[in-house]
Protein backbone atom coordinates (compact mmCIF):
# COMPACT_ATOMS: atom_id res chain seq x y z
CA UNK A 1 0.00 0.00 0.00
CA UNK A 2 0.78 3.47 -0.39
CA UNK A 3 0.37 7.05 1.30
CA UNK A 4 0.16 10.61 0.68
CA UNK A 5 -0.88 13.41 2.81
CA UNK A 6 -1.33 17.28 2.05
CA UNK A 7 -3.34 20.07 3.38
CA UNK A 8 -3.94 23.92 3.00
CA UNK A 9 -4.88 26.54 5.57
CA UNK A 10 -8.70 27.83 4.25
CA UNK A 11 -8.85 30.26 6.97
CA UNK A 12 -11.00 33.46 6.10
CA UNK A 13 -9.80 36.99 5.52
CA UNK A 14 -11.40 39.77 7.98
CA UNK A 15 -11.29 41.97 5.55
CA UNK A 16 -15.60 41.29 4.73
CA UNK A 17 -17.83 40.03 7.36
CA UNK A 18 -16.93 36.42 8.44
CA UNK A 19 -20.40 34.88 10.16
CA UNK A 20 -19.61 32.11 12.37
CA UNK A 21 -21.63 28.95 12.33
CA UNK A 22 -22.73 26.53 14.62
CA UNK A 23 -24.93 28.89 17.31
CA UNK A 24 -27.06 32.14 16.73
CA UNK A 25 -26.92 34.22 14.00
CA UNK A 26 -24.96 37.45 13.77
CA UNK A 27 -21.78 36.06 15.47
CA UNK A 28 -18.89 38.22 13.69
CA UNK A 29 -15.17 36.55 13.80
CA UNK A 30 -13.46 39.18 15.66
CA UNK A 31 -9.87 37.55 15.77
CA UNK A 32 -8.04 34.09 14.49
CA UNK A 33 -7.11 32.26 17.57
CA UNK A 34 -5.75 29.37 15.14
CA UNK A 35 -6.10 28.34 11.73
CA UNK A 36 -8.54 26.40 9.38
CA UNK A 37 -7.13 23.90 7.43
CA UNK A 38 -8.24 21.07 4.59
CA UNK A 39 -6.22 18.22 4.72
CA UNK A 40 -6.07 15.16 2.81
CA UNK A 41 -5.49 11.33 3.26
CA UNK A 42 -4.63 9.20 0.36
CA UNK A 43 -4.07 5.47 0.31
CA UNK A 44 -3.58 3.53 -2.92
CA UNK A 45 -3.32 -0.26 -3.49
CA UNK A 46 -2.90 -2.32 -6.74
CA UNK A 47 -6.99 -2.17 -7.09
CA UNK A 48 -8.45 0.80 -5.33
CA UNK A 49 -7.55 4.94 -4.71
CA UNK A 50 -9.04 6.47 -1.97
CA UNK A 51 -8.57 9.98 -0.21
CA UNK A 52 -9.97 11.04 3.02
CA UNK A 53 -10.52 14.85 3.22
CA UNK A 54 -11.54 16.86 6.72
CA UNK A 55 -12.72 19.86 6.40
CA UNK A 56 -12.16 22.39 9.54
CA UNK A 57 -15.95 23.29 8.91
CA UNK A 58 -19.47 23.42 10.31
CA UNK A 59 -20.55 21.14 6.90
CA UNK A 60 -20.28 20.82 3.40
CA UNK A 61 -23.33 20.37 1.30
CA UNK A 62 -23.47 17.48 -1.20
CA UNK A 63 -23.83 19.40 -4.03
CA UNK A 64 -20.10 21.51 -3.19
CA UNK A 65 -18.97 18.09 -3.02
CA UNK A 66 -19.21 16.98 -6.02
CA UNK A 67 -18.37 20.40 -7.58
CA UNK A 68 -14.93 19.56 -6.08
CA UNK A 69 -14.84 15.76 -7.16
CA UNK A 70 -16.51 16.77 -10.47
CA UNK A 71 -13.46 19.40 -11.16
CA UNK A 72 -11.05 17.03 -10.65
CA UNK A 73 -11.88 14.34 -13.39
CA UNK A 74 -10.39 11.36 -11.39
CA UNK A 75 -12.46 8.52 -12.33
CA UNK A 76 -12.04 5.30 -10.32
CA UNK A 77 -10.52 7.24 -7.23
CA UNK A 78 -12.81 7.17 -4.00
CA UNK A 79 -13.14 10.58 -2.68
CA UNK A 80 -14.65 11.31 0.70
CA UNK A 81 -15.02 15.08 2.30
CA UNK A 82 -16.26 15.79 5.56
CA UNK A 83 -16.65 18.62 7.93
CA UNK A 84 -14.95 17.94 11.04
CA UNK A 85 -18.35 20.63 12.71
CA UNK A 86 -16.56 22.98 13.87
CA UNK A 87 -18.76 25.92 15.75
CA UNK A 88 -16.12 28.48 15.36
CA UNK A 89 -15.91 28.48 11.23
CA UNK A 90 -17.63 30.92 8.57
CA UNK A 91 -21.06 29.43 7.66
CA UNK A 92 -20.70 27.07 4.85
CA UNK A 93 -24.52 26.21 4.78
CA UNK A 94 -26.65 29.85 5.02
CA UNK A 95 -28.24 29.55 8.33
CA UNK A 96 -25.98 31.66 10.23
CA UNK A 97 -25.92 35.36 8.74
CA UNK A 98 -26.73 38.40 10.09
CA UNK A 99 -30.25 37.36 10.66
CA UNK A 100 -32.80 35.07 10.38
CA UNK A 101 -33.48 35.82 6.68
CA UNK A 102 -30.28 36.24 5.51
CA UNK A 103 -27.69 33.62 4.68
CA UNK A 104 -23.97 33.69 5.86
CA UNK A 105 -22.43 32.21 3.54
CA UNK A 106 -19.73 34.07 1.18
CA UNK A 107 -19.88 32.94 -2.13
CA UNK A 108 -16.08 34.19 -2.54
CA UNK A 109 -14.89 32.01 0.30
CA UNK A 110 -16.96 28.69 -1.30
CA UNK A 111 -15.40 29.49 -4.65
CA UNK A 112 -11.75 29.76 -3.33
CA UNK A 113 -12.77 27.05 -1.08
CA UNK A 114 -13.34 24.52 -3.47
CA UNK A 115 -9.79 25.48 -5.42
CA UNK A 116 -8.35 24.78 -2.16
CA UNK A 117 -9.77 21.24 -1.10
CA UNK A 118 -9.51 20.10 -4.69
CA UNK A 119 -5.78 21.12 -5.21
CA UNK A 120 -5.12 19.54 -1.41
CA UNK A 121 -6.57 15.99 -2.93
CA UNK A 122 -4.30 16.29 -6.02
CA UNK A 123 -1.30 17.01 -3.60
CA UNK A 124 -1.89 14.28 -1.31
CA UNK A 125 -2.48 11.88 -4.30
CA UNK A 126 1.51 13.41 -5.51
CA UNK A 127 2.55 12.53 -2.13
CA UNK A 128 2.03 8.69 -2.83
CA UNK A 129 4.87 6.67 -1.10
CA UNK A 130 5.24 2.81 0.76
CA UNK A 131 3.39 2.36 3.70
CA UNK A 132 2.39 0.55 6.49
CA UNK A 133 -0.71 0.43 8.60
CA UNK A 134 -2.14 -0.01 12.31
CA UNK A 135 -5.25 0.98 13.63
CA UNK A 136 -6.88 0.54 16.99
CA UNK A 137 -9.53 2.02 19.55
CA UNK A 138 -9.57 3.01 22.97
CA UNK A 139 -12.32 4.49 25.16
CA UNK A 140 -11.86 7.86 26.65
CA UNK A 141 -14.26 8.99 29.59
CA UNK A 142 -14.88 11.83 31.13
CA UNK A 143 -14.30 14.50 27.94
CA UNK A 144 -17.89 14.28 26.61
CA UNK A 145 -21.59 14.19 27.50
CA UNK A 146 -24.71 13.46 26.11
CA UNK A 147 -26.75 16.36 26.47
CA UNK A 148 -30.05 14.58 25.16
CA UNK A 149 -29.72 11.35 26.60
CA UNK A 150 -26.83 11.21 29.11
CA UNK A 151 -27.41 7.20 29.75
CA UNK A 152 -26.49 6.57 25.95
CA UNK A 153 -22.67 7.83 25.47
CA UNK A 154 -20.17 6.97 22.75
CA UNK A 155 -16.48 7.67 24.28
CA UNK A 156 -14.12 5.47 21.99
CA UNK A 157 -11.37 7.27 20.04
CA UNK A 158 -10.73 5.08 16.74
CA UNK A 159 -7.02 5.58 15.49
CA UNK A 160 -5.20 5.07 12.08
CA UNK A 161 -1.31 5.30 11.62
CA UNK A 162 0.03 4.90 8.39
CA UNK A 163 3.95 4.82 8.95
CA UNK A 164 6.80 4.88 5.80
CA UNK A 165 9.13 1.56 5.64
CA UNK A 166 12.24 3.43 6.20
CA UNK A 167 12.55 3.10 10.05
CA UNK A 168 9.13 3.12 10.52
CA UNK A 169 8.46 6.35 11.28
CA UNK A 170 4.88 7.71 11.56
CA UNK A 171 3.71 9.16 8.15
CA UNK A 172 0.18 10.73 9.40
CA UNK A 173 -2.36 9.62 12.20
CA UNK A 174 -6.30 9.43 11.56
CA UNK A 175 -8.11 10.25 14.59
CA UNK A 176 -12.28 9.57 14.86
CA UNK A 177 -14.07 11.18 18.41
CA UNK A 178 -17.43 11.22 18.56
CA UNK A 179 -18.25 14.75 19.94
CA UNK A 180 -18.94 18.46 18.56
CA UNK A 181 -15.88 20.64 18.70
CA UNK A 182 -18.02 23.36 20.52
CA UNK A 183 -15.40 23.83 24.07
CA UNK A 184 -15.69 27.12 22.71
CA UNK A 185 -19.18 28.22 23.60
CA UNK A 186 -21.75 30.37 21.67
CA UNK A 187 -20.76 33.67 22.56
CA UNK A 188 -16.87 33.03 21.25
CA UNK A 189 -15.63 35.88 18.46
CA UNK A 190 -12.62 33.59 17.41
CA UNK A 191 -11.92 31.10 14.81
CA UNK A 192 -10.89 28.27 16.09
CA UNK A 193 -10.98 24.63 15.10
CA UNK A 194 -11.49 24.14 18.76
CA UNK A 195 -10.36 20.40 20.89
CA UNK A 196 -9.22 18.92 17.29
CA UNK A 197 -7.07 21.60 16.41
CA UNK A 198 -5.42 21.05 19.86
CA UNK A 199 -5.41 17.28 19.51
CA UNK A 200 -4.05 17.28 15.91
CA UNK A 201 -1.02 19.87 17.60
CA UNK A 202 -0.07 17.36 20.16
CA UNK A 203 -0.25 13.83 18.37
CA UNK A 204 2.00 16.53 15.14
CA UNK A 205 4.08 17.36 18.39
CA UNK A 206 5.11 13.72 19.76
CA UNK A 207 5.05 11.74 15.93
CA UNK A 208 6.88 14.13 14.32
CA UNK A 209 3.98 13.61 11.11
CA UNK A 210 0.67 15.24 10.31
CA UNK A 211 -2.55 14.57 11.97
CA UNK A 212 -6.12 14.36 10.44
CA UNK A 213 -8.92 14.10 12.48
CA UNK A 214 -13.00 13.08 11.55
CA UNK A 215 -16.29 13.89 13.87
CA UNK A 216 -17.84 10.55 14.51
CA UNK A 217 -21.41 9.83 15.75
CA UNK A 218 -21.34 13.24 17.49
CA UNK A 219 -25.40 14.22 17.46
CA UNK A 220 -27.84 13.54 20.24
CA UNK A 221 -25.87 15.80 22.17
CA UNK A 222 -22.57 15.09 22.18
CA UNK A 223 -20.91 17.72 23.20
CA UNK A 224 -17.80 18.74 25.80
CA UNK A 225 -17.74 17.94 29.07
CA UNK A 226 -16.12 21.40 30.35
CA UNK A 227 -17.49 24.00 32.57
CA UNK A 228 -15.46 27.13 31.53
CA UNK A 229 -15.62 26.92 28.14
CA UNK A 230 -12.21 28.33 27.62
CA UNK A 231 -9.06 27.66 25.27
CA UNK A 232 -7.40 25.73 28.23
CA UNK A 233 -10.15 23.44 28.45
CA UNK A 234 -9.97 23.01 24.28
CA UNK A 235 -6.51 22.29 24.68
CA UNK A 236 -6.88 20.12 28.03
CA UNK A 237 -9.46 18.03 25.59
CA UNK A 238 -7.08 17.90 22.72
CA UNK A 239 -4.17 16.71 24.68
CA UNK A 240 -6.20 14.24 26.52
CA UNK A 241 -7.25 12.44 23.36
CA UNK A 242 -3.61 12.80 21.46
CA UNK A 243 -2.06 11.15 24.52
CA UNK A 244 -4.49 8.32 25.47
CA UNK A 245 -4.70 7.87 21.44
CA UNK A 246 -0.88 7.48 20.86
CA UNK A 247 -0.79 4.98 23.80
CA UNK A 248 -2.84 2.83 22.35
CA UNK A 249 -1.57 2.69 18.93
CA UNK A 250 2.52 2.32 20.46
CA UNK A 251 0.66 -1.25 21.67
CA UNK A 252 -0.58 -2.53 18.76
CA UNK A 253 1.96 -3.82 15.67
CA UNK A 254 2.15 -2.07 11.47
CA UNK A 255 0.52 -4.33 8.77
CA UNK A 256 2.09 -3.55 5.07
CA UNK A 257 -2.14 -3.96 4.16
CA UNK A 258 -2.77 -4.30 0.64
CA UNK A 259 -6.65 -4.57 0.82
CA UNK A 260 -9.01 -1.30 0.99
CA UNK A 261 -12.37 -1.00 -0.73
CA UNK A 262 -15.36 1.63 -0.82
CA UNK A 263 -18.43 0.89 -0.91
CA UNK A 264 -20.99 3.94 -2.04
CA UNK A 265 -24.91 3.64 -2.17
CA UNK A 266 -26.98 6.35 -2.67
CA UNK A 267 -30.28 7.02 -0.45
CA UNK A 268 -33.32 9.05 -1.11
CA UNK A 269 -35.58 10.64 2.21
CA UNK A 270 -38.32 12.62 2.18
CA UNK A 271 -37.73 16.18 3.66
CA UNK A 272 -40.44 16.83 6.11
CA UNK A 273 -39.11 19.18 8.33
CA UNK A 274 -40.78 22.43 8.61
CA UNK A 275 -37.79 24.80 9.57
CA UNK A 276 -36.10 23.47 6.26
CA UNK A 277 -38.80 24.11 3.84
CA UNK A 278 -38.99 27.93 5.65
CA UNK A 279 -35.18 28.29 4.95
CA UNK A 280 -35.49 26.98 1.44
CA UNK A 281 -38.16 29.53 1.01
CA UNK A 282 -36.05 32.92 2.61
CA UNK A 283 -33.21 31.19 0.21
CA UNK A 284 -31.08 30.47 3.38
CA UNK A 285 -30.54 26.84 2.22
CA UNK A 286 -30.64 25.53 -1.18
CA UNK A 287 -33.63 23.55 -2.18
CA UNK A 288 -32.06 20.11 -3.34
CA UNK A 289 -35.34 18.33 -2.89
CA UNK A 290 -36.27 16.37 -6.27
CA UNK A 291 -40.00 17.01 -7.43
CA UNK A 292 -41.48 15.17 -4.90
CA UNK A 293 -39.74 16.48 -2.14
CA UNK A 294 -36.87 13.39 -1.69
CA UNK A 295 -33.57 14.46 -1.00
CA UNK A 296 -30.55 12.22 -2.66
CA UNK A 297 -27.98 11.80 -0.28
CA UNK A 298 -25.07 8.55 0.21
CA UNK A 299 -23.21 6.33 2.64
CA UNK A 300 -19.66 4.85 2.15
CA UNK A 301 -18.57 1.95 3.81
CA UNK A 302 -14.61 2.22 4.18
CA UNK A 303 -12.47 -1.32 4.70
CA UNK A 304 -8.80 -0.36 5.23
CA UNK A 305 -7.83 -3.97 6.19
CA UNK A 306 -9.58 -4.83 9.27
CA UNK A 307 -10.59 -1.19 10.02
CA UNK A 308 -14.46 -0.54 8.40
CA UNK A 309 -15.47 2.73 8.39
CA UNK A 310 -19.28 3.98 8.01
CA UNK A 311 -19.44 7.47 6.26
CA UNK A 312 -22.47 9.66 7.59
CA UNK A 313 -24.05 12.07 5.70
CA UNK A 314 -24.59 13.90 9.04
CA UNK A 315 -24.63 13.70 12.68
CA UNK A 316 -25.51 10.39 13.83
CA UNK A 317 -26.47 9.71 17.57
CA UNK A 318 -24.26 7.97 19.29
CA UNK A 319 -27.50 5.01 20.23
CA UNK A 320 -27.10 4.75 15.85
CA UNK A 321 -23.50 4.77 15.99
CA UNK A 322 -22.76 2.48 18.74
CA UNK A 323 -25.50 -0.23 17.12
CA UNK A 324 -23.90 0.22 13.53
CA UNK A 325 -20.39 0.05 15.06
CA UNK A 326 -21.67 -3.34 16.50
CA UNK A 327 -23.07 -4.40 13.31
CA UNK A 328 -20.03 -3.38 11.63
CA UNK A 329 -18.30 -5.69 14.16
CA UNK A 330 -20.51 -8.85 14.04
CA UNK A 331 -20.35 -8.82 10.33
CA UNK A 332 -16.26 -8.96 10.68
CA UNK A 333 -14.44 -5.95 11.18
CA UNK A 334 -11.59 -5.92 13.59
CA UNK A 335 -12.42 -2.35 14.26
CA UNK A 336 -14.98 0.08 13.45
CA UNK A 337 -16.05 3.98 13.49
CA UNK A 338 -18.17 6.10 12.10
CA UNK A 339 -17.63 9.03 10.20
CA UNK A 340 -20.11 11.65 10.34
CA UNK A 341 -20.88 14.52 7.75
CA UNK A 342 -19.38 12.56 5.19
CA UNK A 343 -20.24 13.70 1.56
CA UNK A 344 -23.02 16.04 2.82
CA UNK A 345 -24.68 17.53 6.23
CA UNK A 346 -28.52 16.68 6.57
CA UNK A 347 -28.43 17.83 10.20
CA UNK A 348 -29.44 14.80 13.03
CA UNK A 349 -29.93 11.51 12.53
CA UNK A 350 -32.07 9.51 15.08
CA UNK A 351 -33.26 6.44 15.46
CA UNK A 352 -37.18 6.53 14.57
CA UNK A 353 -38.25 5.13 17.82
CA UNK A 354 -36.94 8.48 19.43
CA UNK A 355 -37.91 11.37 16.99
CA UNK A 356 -40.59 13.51 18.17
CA UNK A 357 -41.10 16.52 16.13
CA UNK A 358 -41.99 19.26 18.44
CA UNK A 359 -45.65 21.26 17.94
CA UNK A 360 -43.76 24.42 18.18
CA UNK A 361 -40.20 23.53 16.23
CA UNK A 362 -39.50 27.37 17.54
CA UNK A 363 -39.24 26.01 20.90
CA UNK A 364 -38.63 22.53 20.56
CA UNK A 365 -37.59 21.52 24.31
CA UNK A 366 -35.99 18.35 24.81
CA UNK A 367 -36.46 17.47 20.72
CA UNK A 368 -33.91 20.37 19.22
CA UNK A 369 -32.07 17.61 17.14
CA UNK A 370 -35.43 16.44 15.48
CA UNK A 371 -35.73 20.53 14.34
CA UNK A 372 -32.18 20.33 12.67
CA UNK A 373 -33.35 17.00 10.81
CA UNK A 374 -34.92 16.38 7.10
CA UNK A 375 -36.76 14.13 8.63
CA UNK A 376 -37.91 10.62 10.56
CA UNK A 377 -37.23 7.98 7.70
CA UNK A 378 -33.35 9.20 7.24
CA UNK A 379 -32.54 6.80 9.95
CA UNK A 380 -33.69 3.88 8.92
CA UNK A 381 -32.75 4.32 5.39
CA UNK A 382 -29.15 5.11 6.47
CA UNK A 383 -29.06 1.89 8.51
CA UNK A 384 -30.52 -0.21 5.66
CA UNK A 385 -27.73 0.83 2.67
CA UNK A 386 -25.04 -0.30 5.79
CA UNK A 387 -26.89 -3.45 6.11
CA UNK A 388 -27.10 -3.66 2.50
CA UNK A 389 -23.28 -3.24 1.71
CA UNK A 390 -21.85 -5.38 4.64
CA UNK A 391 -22.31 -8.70 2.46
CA UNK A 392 -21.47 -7.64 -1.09
């Protein structure tokens, strides 16, 4: 197998309004505690290409997507790009701008954007070179909550090394945590990238080799476990996970794999959330919906060797993610995670038995996540394409 790695800075200038996303509206970047970035993880065998992207993002719509794979003309290689969710990034979606009718979203910024993550894929893809692999998983308590349901909690940090063959030394580190990178709280003026930007920093720090890190099944909600809400307890969070993380993978041995393959099956869900039609009417989101009102959306199921990976096209609660991790496992894998807001961002994703749309979505209680949701049937269909790919 082989490995490449590259990635960009796509922090915004503060030259024009930068609208943070991820809380209210009207939330101006004031300063740039630390940079966004793109980065990208290639891996190439004899039969397949694939490249991981993470985006230091709130989300990425399907649709930009596949403006960036479509630019590239790659056919045959398997290209996944996900938002890492990020509350402290300009609003990639439209639903945080200056008010509740206007979007946030700079249609500069996309445009350079998309220049940015497609020319960090082609770099990583020049960056090919012989490589081992381990992987591994260790649970992490006491960093995150469940806000919704605080009995049902998802704490395991899945790993990835990929190291060269010349003294085996590390040649980038996948990390997967399923929680929202919101230490930073809602009345923050700084970009940040938040407890993965410190993470990827200390795990850079002690390897000596880059660092790419994925949200996994983060909704429901999982969110930090920190009082203050302050950079300390960011980079507290960060260094917790980079530490516990690299002790885990110095225990387990390198594999020179030469076996990946991606899986891709498209879904289509009705949209029946109100909240989304009114956006798609004040033209904060666009209206993908097909004529009668589906949305088209996809999952990916990853095999790096032993390591299967289910890619989200949004945020998954962890009582999903834990069952389709389990699934995952039954069915063979050695080691599994989920990768959430993979190849789109259609908001929550809960298991039917648990959505209850609220009568007044404008003050939804206990049921926020089912107001940032396109709907009750994504679940199930989500679960059924996994089920459907495990055995082909």
């Amino acid at each position: 197998m082989k490995a490449g790695y590259a990635q960009e800075i796509i922090t915004p200038s503060l030259d024009r309004p930068v609208y943070l996303a991820g809380f209210g509206q009207n939330r101006r970047a004031e300063t740039i505690h630390d940079d966004l970035y793109v980065r990208a993880l290639a891996m190439q065998t004899e039969q397949v290409t694939l490249v991981l992207v993470a985006l230091d993002l709130i989300g990425f719509f399907r649709h930009d997507v596949y403006d960036v794979i479509n630019s590239l003309k790659l056919p045959g290689t398997k290209i996944i790009i996900a938002s890492i969710h990020t509350h402290h990034a300009p609003d990639t979606l439209g639903l945080w701008g200056p008010d509740t009718k206007t979007s946030g979203v700079d249609r500069d910024y996309m445009s350079a954007l998309k220049g940015k993550i497609a020319s960090t894929i082609l770099a990583s893809l020049s960056d090919l070179k012989p490589a081992s692999v381990k992987w591994t998983s260790v649970h992490i308590p006491g960093l995150a909550k469940n806000a919704r349901n605080p009995e049902i909690l998802d704490d395991e940090l899945t790993l990835l090394q990929l190291a060269g063959r010349t003294g085996n030394l590390p040649h980038a580190t996948l990390c997967i945590f399923p929680c929202h990178p919101e230490v930073l709280w809602e009345h923050n003026p700084h970009i940040t990238a938040d407890y993965p930007g410190c993470l990827r920093t200390e795990v850079e720090k002690q390897t000596g080799a880059p660092c790419i890190f994925f949200a996994g099944a983060l909704g429901g909600m999982m969110t930090p476990d920190m009082k203050e809400h302050s950079f300390e307890e960011a980079e507290f969070m960060g260094k917790k996970l980079a530490e516990e993380g690299l002790e885990a993978l110095a225990k387990v041995s390198s594999d020179r794999l030469s076996v990946i393959s991606v899986q891709k099956k498209e879904v289509k869900v009705k949209l029946t959330n109100i909240l989304y039609k009114l956006a798609f009417m004040r033209k904060l989101l666009p209206d993908i919906r097909g004529p009668k009102g589906y949305i088209t959306t996809e999952v990916n199921l990853i095999k790096i060797g032993p390591l299967w990976l289910a890619a989200v096209p949004g945020e998954m609660l962890p009582k999903l993610g834990l069952s389709l991790k389990a699934r995952l496992t039954e069915a063979g894998a050695g080691a599994a995670g989920i990768v959430g807001l993979a190849n789109d961002e259609l908001g929550y994703i809960l298991p039917v038995e648990d959505f209850k749309y609220p009568l007044n979505p404008f003050n939804p209680g206990r049921h926020y996540e089912e107001t940032n949701s396109i709907g009750r049937d994504i679940a199930p269909q989500v679960m059924s394409a996994f089920e459907e790919m495990i055995y082909v």
